[in-house]
C-alpha atoms as a PDB file:
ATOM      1  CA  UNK A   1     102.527  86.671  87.300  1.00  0.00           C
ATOM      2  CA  UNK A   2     106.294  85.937  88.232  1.00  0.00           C
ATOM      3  CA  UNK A   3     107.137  85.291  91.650  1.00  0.00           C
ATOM      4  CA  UNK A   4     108.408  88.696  92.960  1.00  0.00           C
ATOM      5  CA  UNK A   5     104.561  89.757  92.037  1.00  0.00           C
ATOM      6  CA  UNK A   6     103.681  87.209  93.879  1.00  0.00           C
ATOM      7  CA  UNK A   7     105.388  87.606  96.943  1.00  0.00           C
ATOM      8  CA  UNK A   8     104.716  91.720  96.378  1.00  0.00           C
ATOM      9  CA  UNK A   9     101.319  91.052  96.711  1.00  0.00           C
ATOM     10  CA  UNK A  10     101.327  88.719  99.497  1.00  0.00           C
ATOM     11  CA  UNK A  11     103.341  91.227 101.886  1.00  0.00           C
ATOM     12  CA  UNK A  12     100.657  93.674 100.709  1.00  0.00           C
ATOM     13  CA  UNK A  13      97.675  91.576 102.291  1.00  0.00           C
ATOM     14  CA  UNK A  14      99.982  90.939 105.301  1.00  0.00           C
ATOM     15  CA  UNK A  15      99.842  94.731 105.773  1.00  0.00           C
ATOM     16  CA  UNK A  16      96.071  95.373 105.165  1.00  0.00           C
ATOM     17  CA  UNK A  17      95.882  92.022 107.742  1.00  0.00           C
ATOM     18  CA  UNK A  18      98.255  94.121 110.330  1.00  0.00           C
ATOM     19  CA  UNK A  19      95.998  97.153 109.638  1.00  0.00           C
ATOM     20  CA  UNK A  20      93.057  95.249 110.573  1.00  0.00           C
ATOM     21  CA  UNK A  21      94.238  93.700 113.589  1.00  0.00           C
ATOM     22  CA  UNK A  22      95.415  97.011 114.797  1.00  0.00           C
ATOM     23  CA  UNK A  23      91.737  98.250 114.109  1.00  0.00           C
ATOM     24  CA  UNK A  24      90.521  95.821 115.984  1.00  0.00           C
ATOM     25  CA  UNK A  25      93.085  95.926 119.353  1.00  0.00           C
ATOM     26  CA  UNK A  26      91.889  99.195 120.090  1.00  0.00           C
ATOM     27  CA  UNK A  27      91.353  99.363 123.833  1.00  0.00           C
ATOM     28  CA  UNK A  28      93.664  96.370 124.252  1.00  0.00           C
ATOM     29  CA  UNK A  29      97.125  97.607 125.003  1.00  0.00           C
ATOM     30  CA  UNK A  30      99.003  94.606 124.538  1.00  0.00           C
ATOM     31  CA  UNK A  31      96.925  93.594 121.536  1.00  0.00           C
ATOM     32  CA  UNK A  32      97.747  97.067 119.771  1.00  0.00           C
ATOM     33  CA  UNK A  33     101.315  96.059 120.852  1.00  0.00           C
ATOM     34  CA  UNK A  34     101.730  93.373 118.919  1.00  0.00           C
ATOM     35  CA  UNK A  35      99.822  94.122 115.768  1.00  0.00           C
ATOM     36  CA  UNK A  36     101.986  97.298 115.569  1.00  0.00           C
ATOM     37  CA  UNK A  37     104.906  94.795 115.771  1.00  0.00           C
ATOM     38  CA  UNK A  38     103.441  92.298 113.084  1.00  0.00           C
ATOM     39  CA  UNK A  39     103.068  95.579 110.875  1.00  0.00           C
ATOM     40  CA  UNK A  40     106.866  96.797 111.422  1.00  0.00           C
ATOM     41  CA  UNK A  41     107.886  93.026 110.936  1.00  0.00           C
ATOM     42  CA  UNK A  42     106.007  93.093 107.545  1.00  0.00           C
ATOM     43  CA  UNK A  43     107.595  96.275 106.154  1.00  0.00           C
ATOM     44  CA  UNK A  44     110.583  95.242 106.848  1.00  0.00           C
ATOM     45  CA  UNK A  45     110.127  92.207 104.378  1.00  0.00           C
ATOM     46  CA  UNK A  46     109.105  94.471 102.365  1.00  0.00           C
ATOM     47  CA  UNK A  47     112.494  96.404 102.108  1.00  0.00           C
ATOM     48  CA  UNK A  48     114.351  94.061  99.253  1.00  0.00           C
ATOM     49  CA  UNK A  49     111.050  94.706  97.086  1.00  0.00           C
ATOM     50  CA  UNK A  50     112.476  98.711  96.771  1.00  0.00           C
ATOM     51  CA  UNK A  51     116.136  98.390  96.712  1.00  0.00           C
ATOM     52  CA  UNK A  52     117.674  98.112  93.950  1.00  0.00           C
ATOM     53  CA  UNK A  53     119.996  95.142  92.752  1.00  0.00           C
ATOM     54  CA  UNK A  54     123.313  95.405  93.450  1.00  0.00           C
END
């Protein structure tokens, strides 16, 4: 696997993890909070893997 894959797959379990923890703040209003923020956060790293090269 070459690094990008790497790294692709990586932000992809960082996103299932965000999923997860937003499951699991349900009720909790700064918990949801947050994991919605750690979800953004993680899409946004996410960006570079879909642009293309310049």
């Amino acid at each position: 696997m070459s690094n990008n894959q790497i790294n692709f797959v990586g932000w992809v379990l960082f996103i299932l993890s965000a999923l997860g923890f937003i499951i699991a703040s349900i009720g909790s209003f700064w918990g949801m909070v947050g994991s919605v923020f750690f979800l953004i956060a993680c899409l946004v790293f996410l960006v570079p893997f879909f642009r293309p090269d310049k």
